[in-house]
C-alpha atoms as a PDB file:
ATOM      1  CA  UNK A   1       0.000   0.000   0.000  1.00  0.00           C
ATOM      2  CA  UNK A   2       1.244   3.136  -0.940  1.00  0.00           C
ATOM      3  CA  UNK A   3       1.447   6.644   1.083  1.00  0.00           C
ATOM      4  CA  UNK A   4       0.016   9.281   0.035  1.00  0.00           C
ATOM      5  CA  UNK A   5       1.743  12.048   1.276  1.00  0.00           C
ATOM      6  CA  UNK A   6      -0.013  15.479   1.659  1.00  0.00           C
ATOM      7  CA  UNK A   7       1.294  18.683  -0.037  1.00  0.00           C
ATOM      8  CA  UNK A   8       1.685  21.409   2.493  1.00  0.00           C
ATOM      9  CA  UNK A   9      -1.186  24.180   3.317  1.00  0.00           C
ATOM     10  CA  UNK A  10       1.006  26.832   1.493  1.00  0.00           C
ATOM     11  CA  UNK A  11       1.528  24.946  -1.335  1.00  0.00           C
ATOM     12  CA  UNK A  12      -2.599  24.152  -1.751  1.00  0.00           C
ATOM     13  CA  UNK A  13      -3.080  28.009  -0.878  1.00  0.00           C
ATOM     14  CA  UNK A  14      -0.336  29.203  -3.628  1.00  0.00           C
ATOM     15  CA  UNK A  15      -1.839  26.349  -6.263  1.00  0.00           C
ATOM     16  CA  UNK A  16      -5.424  27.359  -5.751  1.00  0.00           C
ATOM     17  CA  UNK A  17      -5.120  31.221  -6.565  1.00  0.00           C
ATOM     18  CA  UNK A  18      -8.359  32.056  -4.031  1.00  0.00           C
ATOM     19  CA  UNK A  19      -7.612  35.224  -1.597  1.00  0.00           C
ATOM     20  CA  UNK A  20      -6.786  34.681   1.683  1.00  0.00           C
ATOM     21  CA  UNK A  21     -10.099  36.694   2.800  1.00  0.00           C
ATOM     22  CA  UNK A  22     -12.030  34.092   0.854  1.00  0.00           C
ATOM     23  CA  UNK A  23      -9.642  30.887   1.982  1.00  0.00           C
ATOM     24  CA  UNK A  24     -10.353  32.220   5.577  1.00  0.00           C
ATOM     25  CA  UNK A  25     -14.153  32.751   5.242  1.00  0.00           C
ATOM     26  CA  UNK A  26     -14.870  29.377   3.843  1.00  0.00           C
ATOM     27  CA  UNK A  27     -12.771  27.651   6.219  1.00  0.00           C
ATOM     28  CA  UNK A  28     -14.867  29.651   9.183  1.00  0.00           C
ATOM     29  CA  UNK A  29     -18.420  28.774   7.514  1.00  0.00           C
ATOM     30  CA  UNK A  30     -17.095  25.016   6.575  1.00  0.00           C
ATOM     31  CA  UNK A  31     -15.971  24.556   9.895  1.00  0.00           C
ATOM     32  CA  UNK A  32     -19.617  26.271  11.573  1.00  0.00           C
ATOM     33  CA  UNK A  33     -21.494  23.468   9.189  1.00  0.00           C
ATOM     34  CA  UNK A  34     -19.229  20.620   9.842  1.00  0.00           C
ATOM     35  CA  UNK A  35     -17.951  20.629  13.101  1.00  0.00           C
ATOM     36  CA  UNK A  36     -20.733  18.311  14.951  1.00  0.00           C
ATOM     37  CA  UNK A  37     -19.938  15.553  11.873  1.00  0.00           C
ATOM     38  CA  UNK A  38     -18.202  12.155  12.705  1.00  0.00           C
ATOM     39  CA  UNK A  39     -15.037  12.789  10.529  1.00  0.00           C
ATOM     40  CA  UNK A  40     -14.397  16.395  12.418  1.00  0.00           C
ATOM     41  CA  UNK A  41     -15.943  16.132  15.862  1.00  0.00           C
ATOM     42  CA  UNK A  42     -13.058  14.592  17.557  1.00  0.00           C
ATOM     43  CA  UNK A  43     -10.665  16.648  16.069  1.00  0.00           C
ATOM     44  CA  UNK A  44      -8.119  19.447  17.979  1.00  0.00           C
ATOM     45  CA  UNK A  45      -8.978  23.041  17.200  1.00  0.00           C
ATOM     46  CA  UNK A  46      -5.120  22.868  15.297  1.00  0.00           C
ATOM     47  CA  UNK A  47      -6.378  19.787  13.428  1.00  0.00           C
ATOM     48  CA  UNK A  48     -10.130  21.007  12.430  1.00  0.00           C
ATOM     49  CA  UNK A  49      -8.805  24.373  11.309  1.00  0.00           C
ATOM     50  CA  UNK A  50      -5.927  22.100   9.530  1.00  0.00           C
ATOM     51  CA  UNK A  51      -8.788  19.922   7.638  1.00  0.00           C
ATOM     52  CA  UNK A  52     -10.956  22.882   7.169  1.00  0.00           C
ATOM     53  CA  UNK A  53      -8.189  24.803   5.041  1.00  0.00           C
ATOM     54  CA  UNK A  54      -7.403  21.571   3.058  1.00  0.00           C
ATOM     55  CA  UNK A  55     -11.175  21.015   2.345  1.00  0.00           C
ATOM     56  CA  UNK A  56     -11.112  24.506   1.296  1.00  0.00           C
ATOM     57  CA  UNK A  57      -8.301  24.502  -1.248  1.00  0.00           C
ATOM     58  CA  UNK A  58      -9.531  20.868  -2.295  1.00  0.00           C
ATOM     59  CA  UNK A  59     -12.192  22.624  -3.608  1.00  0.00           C
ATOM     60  CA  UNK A  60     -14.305  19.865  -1.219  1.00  0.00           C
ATOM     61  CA  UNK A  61     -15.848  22.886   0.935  1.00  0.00           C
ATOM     62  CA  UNK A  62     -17.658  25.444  -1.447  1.00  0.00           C
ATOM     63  CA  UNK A  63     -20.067  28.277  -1.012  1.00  0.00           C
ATOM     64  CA  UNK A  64     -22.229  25.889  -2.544  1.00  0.00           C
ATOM     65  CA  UNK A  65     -21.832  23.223  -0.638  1.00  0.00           C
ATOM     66  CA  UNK A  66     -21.751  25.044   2.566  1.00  0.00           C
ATOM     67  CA  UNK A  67     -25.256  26.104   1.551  1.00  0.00           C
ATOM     68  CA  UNK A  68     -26.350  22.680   1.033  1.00  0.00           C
ATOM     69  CA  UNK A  69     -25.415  21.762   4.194  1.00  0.00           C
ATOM     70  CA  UNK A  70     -26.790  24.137   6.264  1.00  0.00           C
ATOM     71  CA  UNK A  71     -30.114  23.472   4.519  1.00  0.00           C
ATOM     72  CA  UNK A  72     -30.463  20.288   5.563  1.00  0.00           C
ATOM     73  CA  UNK A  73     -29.203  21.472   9.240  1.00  0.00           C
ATOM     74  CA  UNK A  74     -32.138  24.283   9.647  1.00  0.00           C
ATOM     75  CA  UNK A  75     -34.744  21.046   8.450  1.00  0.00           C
ATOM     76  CA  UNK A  76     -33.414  18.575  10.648  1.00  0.00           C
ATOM     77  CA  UNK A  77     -33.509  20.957  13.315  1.00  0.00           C
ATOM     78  CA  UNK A  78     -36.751  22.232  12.814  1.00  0.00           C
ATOM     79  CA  UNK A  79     -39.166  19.886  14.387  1.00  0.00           C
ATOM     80  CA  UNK A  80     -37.170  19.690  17.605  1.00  0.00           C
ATOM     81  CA  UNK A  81     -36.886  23.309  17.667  1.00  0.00           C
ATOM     82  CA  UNK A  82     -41.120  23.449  17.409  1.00  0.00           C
ATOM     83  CA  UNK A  83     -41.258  20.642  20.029  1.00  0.00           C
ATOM     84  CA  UNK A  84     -39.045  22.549  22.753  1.00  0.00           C
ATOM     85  CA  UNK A  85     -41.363  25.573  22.018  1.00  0.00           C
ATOM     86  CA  UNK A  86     -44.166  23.919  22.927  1.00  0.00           C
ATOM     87  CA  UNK A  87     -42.479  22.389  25.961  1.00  0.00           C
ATOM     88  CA  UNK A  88     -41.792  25.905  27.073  1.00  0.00           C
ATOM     89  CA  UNK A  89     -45.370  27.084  26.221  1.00  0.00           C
ATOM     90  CA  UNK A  90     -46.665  24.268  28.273  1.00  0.00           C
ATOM     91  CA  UNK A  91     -44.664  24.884  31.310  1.00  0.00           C
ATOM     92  CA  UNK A  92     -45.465  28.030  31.384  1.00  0.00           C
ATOM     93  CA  UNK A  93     -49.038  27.451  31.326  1.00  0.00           C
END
């Protein structure tokens, strides 16, 4: 089996021609949608912003996608978000 081995954040930054504003944005929203998922949860904060960046430059995390995702987050969310309401409205009752 052969290793892979990874090129270096600088050389992914330098290769993909983004901005740094925009490299740094993504990574922020990418990490806000993905952080709670099994390949990132138990991750350092050096590690997730590490993966983040890479997922970035990849070309893996878009605005796109990042959309996408938090899409599906606000539906899945959504019915236990109405159920705790009415929890609340009932105990206050």
């Amino acid at each position: 089996m052969a290793v892979v081995e990874e090129k270096p954040v600088e050389e992914l930054f330098f290769d993909s021609g983004k901005g740094k504003y925009e490299v740094t944005k993504l990574a922020i929203e990418w990490i806000k949608v993905v952080k709670d998922k099994d390949d990132y949860n138990n991750l350092s904060q050096t590690e997730l912003i590490d993966k983040a960046l890479r997922d970035v430059l990849s070309g893996v995390a878009t605005y796109e996608k990042i959309e996408e995702l938090k899409k599906k987050t606000v539906v899945a969310t959504a019915p236990a978000q109405k159920q705790e309401e009415q929890a609340q409205e009932n105990a206050e009752q």
